[in-house]
N, C-alpha and C. Protein backbone atom coordinates (compact mmCIF):
# COMPACT_ATOMS: atom_id res chain seq x y z
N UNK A 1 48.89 -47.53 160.13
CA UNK A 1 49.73 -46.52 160.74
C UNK A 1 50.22 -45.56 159.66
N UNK A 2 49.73 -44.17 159.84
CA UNK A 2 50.77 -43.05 159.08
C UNK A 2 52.52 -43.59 159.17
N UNK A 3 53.13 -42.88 157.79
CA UNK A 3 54.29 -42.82 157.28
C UNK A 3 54.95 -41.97 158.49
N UNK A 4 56.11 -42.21 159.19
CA UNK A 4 57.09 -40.74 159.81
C UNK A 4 57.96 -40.94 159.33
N UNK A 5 58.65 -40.17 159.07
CA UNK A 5 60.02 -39.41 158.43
C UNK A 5 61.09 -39.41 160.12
N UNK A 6 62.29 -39.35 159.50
CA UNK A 6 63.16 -38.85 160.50
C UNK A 6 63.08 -37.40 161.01
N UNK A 7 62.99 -37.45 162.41
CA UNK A 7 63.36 -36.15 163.39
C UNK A 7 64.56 -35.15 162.91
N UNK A 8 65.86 -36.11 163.32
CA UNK A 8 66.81 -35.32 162.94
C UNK A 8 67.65 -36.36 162.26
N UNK A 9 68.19 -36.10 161.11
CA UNK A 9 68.87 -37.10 160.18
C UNK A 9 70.30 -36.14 159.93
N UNK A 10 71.52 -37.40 160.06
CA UNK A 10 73.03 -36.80 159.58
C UNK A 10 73.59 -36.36 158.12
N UNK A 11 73.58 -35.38 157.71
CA UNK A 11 73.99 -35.42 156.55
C UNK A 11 75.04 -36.04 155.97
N UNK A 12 75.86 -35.80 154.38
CA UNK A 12 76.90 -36.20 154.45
C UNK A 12 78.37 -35.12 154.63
N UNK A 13 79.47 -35.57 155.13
CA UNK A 13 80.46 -34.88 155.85
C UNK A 13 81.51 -34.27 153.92
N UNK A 14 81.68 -32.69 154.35
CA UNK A 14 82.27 -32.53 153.01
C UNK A 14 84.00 -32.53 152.92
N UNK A 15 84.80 -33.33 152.39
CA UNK A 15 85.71 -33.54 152.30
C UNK A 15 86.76 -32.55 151.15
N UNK A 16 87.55 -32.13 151.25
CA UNK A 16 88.66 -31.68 150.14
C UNK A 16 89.11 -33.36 150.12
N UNK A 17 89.52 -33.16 148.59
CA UNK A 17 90.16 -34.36 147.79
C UNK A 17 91.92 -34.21 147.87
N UNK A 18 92.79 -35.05 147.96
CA UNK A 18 94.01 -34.65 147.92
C UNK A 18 94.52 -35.81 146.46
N UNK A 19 93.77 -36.50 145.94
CA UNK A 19 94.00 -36.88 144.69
C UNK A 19 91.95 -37.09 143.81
N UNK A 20 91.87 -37.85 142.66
CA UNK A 20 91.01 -38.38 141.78
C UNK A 20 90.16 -39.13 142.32
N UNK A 21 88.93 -38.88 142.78
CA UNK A 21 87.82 -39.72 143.07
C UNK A 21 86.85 -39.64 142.45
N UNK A 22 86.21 -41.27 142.26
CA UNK A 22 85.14 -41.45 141.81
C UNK A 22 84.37 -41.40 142.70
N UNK A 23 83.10 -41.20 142.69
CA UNK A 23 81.64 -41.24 142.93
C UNK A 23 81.61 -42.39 143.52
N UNK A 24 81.63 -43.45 144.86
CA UNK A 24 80.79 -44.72 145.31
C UNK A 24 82.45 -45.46 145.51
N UNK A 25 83.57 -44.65 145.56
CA UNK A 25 84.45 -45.33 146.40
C UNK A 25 84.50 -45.04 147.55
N UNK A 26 85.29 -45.90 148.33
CA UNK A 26 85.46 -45.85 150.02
C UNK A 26 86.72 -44.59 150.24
N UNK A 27 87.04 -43.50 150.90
CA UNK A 27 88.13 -42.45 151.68
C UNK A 27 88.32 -42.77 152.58
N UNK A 28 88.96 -42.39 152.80
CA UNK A 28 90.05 -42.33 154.26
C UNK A 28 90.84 -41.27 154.03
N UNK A 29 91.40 -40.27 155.28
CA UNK A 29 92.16 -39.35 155.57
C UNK A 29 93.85 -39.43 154.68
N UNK A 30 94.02 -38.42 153.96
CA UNK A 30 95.59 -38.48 153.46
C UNK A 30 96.79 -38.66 154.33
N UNK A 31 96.53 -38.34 155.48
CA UNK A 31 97.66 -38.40 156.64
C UNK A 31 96.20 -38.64 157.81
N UNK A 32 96.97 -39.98 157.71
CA UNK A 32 96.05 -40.66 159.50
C UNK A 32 97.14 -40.56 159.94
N UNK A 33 97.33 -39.30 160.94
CA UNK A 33 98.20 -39.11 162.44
C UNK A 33 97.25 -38.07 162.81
N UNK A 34 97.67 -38.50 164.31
CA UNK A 34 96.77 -37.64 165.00
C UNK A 34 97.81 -35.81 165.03
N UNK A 35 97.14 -35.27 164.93
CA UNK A 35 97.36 -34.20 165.44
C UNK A 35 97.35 -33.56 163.48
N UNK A 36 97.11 -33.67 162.81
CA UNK A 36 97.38 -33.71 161.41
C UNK A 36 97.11 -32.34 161.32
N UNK A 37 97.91 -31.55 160.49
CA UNK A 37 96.58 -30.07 160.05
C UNK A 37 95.94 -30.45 158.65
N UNK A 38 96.30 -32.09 157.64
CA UNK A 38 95.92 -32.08 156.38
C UNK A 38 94.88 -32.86 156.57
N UNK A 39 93.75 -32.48 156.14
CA UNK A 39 91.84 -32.80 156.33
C UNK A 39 91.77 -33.45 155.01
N UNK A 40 92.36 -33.15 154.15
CA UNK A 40 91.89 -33.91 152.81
C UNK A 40 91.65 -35.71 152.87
N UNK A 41 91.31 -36.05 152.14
CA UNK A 41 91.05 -37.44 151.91
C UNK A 41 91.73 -37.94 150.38
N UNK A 42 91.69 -39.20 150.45
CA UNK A 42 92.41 -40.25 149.60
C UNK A 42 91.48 -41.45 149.85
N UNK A 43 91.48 -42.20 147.89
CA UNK A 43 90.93 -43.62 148.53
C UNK A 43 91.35 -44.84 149.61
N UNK A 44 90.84 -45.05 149.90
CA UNK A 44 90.64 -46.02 150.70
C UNK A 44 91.56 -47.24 150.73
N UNK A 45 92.61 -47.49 151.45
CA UNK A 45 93.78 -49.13 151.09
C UNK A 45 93.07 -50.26 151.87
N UNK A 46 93.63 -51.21 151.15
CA UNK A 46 93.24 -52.32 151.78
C UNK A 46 93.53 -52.41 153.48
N UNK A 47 93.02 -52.87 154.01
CA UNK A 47 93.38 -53.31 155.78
C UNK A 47 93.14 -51.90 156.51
N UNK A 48 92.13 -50.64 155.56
CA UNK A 48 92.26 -49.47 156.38
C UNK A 48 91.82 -49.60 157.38
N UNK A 49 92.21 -49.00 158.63
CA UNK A 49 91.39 -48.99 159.78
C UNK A 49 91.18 -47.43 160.26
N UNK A 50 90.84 -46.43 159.08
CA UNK A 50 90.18 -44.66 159.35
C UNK A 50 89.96 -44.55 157.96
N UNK A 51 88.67 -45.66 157.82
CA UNK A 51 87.54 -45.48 156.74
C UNK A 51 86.93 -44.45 156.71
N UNK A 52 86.93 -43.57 156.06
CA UNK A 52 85.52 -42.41 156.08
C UNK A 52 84.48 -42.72 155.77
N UNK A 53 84.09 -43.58 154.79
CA UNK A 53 83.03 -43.71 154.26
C UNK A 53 82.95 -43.47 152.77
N UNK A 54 81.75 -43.08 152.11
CA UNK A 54 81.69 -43.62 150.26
C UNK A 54 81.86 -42.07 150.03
N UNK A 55 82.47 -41.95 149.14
CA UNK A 55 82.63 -40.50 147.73
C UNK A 55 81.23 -40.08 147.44
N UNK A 56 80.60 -39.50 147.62
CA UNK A 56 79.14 -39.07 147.16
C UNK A 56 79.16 -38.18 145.44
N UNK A 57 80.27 -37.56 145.30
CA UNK A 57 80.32 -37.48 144.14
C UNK A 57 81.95 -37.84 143.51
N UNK A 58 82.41 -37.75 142.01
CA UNK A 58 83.29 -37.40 141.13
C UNK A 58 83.95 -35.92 142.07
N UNK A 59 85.18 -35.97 142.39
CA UNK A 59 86.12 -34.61 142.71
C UNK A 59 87.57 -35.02 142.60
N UNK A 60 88.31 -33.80 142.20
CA UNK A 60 89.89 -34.27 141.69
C UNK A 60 90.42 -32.59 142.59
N UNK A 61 91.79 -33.20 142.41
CA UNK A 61 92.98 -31.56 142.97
C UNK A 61 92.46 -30.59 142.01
N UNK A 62 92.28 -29.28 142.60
CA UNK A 62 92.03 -28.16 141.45
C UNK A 62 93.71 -27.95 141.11
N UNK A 63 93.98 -27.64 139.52
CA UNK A 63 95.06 -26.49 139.49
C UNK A 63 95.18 -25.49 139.00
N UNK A 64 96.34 -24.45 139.21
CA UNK A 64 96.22 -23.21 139.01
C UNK A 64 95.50 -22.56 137.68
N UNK A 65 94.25 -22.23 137.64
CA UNK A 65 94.18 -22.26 136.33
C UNK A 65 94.69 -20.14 135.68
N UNK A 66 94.79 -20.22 134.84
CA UNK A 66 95.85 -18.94 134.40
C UNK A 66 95.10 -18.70 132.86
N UNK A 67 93.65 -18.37 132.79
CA UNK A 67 93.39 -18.13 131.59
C UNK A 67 93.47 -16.59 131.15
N UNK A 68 92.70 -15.99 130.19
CA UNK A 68 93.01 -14.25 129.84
C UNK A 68 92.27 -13.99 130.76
N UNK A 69 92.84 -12.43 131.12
CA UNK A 69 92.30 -11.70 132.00
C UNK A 69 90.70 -11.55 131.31
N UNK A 70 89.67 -11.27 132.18
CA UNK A 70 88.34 -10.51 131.70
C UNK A 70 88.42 -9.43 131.63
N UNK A 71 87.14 -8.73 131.34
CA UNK A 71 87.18 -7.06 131.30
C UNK A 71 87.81 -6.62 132.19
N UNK A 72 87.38 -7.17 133.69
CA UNK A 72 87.65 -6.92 135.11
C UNK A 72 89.31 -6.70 135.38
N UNK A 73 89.92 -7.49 134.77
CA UNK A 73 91.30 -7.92 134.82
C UNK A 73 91.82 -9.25 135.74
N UNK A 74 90.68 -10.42 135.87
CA UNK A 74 90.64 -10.70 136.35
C UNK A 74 90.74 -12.62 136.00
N UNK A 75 91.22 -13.53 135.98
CA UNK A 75 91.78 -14.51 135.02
C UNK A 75 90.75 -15.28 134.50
N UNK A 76 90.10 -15.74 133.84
CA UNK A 76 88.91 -16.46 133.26
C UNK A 76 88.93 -17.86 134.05
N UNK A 77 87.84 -18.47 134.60
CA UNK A 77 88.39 -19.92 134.85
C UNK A 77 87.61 -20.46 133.93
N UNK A 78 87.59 -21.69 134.55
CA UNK A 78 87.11 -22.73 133.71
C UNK A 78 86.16 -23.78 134.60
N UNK A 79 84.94 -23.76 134.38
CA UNK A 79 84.34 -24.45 135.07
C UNK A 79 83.31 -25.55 135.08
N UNK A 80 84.35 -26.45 134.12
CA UNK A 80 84.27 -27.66 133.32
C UNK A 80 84.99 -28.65 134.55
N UNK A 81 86.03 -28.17 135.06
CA UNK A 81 86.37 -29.34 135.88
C UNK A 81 85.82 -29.61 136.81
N UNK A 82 86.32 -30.47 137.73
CA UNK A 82 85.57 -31.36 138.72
C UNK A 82 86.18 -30.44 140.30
N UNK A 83 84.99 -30.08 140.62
CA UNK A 83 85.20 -29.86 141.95
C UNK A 83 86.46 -30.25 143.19
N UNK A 84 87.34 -29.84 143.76
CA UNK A 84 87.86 -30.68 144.81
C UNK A 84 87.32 -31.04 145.98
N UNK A 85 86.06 -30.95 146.38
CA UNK A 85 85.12 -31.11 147.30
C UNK A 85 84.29 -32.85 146.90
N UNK A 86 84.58 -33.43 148.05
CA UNK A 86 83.42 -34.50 147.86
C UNK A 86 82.23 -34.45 149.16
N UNK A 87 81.52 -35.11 148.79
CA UNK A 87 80.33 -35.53 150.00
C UNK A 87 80.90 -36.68 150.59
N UNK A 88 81.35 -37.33 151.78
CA UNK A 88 81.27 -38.40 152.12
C UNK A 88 80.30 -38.85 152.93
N UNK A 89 79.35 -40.02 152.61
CA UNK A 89 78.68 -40.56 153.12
C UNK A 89 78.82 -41.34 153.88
N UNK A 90 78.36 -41.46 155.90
CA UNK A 90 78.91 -42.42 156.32
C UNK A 90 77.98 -42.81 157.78
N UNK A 91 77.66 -44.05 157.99
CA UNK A 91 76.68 -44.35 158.91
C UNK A 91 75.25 -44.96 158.54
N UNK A 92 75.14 -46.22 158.38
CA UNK A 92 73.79 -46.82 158.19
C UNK A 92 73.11 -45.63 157.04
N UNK A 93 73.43 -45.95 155.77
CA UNK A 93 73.54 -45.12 154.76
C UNK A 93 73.54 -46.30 153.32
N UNK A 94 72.07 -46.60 152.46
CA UNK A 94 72.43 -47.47 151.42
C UNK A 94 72.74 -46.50 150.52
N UNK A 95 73.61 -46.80 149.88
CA UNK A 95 74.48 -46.41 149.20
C UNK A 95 74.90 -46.99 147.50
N UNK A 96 75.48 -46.19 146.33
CA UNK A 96 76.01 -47.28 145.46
C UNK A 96 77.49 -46.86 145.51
N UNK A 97 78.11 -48.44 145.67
CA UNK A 97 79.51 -48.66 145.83
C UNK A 97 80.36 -49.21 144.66
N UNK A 98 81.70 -49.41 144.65
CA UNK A 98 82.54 -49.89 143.26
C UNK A 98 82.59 -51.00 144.35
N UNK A 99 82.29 -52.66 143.68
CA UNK A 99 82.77 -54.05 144.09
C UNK A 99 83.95 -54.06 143.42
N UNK A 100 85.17 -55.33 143.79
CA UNK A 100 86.14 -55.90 143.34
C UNK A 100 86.04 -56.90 143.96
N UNK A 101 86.86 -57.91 143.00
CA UNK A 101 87.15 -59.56 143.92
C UNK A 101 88.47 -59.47 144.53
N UNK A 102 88.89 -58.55 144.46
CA UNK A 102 90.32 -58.90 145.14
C UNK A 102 90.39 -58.22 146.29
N UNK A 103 91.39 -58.77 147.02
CA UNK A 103 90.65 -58.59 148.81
C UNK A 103 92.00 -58.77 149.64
N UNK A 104 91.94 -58.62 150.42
CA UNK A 104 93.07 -58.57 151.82
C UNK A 104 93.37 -59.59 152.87
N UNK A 105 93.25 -59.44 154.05
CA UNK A 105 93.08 -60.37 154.79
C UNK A 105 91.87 -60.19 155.07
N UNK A 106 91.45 -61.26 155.52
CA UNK A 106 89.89 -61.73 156.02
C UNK A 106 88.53 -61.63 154.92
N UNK A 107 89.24 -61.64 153.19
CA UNK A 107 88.09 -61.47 152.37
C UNK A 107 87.96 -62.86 151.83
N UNK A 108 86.80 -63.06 151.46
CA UNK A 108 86.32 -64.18 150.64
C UNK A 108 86.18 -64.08 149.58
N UNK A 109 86.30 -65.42 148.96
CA UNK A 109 86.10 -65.56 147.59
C UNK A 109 84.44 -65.33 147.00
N UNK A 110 84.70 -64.60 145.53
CA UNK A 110 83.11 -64.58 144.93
C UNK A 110 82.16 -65.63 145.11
N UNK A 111 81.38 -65.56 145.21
CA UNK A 111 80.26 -64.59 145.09
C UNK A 111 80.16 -63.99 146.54
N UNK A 112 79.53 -62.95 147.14
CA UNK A 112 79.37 -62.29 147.52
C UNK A 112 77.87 -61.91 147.66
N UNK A 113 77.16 -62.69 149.03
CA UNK A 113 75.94 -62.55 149.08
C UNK A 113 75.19 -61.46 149.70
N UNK A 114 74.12 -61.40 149.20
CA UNK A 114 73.10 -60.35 150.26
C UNK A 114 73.47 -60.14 151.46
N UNK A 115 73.55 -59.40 152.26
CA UNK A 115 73.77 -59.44 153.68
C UNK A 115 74.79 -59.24 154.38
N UNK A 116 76.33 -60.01 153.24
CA UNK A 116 77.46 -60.00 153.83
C UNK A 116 78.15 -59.15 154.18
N UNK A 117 79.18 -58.86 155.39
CA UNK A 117 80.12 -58.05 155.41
C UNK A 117 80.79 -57.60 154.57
N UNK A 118 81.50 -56.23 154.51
CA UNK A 118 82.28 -56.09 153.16
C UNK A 118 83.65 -55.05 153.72
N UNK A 119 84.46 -55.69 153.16
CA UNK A 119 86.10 -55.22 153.50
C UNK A 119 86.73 -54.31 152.39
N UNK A 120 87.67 -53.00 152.46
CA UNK A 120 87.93 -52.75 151.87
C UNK A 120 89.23 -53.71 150.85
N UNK A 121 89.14 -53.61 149.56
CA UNK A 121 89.44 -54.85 148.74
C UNK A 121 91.16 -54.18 148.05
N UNK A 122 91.60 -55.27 147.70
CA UNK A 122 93.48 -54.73 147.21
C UNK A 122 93.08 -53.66 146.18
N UNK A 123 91.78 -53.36 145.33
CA UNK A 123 92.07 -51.82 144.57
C UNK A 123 91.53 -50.87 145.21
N UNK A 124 92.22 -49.64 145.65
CA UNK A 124 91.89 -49.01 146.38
C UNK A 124 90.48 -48.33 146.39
N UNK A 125 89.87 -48.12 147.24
CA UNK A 125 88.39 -47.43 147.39
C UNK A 125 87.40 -48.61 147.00
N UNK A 126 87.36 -49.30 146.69
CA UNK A 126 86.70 -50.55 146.51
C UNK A 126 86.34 -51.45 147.53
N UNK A 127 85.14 -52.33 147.32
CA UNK A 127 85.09 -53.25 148.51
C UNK A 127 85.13 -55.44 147.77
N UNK A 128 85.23 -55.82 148.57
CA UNK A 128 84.73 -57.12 148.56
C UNK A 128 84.45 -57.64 149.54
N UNK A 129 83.78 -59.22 149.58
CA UNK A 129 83.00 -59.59 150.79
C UNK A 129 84.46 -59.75 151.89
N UNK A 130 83.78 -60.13 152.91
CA UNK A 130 84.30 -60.08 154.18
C UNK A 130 84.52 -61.70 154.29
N UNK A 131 85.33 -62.42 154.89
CA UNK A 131 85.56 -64.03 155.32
C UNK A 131 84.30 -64.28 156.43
N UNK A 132 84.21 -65.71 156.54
CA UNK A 132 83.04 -65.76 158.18
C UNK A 132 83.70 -65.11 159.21
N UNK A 133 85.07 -64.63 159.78
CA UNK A 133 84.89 -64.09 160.78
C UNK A 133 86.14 -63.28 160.16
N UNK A 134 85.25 -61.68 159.73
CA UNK A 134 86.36 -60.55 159.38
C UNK A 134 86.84 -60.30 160.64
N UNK A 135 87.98 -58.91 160.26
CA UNK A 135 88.19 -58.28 161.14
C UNK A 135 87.63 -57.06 161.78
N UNK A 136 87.08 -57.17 162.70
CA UNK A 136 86.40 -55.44 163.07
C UNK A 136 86.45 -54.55 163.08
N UNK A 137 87.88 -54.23 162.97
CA UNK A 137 87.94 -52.99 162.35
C UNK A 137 88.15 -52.78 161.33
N UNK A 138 88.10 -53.66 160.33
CA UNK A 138 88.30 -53.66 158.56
C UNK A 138 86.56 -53.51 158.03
N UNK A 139 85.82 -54.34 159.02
CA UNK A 139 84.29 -53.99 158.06
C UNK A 139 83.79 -52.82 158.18
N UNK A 140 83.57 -52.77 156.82
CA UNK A 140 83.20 -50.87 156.20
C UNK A 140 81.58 -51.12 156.02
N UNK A 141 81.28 -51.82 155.57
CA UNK A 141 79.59 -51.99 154.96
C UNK A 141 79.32 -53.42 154.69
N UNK A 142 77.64 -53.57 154.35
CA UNK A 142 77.06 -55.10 154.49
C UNK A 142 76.18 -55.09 152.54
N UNK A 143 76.80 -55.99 152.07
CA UNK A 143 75.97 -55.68 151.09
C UNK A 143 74.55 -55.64 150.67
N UNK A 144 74.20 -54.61 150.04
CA UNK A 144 72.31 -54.77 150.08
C UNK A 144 72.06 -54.97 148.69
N UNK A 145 73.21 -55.30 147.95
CA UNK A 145 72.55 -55.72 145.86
C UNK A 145 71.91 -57.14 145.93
N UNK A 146 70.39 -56.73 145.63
CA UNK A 146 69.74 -57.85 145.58
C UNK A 146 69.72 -59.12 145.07
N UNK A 147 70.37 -60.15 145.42
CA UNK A 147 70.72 -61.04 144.81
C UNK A 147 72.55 -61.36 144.91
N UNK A 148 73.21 -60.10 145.44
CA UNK A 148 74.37 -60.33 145.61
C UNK A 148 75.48 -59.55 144.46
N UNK A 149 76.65 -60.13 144.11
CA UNK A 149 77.23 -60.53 143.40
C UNK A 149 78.23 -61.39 143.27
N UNK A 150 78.21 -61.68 141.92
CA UNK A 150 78.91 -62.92 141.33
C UNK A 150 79.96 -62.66 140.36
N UNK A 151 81.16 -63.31 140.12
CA UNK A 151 82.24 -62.70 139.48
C UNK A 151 82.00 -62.09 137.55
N UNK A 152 80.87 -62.88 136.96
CA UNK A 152 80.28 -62.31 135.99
C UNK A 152 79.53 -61.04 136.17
N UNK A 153 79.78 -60.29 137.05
CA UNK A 153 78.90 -58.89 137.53
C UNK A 153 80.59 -58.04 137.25
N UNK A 154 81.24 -58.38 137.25
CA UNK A 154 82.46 -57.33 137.27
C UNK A 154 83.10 -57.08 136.15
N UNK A 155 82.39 -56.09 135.13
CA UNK A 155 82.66 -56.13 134.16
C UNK A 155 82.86 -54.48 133.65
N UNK A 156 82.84 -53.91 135.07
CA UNK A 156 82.73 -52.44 134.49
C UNK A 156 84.29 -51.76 134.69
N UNK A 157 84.35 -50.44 133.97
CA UNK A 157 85.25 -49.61 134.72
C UNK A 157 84.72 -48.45 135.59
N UNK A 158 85.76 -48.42 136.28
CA UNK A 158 85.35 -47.39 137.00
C UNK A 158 86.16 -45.75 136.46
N UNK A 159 84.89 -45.15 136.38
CA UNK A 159 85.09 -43.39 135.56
C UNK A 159 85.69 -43.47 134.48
N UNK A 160 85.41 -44.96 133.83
CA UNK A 160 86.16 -45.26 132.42
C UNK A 160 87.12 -44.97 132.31
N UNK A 161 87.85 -45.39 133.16
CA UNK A 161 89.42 -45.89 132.91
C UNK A 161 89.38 -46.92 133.77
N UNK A 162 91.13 -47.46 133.22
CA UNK A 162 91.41 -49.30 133.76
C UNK A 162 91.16 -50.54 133.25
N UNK A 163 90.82 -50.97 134.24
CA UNK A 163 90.31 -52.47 133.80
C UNK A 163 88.70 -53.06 133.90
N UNK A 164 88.31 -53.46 133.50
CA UNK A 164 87.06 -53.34 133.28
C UNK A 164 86.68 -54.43 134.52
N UNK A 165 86.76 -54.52 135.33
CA UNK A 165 86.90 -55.24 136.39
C UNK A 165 85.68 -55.38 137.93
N UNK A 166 85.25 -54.31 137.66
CA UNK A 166 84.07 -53.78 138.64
C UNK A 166 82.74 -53.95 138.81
N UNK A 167 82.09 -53.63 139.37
CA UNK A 167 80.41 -53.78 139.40
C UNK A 167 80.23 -52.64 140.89
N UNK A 168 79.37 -51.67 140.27
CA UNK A 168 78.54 -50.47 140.78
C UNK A 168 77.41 -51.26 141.16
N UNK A 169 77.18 -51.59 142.35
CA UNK A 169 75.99 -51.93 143.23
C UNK A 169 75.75 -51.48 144.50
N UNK A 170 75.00 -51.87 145.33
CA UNK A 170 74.45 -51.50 146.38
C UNK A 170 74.97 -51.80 147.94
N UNK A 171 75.07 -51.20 149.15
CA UNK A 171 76.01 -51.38 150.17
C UNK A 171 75.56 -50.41 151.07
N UNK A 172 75.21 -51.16 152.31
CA UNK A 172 74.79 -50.49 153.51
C UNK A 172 76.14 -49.80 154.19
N UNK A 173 76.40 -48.72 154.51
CA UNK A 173 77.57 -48.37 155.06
C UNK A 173 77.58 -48.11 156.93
N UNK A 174 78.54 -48.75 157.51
CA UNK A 174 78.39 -49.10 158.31
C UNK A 174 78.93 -47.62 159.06
């Protein structure tokens, strides 16, 4: 059988940042109330239940920047910093995510196998596995890092800062 491609495929949804995100954490809305006029996003807390989905890239708050005027008269920026725009990725979407072992209600202890459910975890935007029977509206994604992980996998930081505590792997997003 020939290869097909998808018909029509979802992109990812573009978010304003209302604080510092890394690349492969979990968002959620800065103000979950309904009727909100603020669209921005924030990572992700433990027990969220208005997950957005993963950070597709690095984006932070822009601020005012006030450099010399140009010829134009017009202020120089600077365009070294990080965008306030992210991609969020969200919907049966593999993905690379920030793991943590520390977890909420309904998370389990490491290791953390192939397959499993995954809950957002006590550092924010982060995940860990899910208990045998999470809660449904807490599971965000199923892990797809081959082989899993194990608490000797958490050794990174995330955007180099913190604690070196993490592991960048793989995660189906639900």
């Amino acid at each position: 059988m020939s290869a097909v491609i998808p018909y029509y495929k979802l992109g990812p949804s573009n978010k304003q940042v209302s604080t510092l995100i890394y690349g492969g954490q979990f968002v959620q809305p800065t103000t979950p109330t309904g009727g909100t006029t603020d669209y921005t996003v924030k990572l992700a807390t433990v027990s969220s239940v208005t997950c957005l989905g993963v950070a597709g890239n690095d984006a932070n708050t822009l601020t005012a920047q006030t450099g010399a005027a140009n010829a134009y008269g017009q202020p120089q920026i600077d365009i070294s910093v990080l965008t306030d725009y992210t991609a969020v990725y969200y919907g049966n979407v593999d993905i690379w995510v920030w793991y943590s072992s520390g977890g909420g209600t309904g998370s389990a202890a490491l290791p953390i196998l192939e397959g499993q459910k995954l809950l957002i975890a006590t550092a924010p935007g982060t995940v860990t596995g899910a208990a045998a029977a999470p809660p449904a509206d807490g599971v965000v994604g199923i892990c797809t890092q081959p082989g899993g992980i194990t608490a000797g996998m958490l050794t990174q930081q995330i955007g180099g800062q913190g604690a070196a505590s993490f592991f960048l792997g793989r995660c189906r997003v639900c």
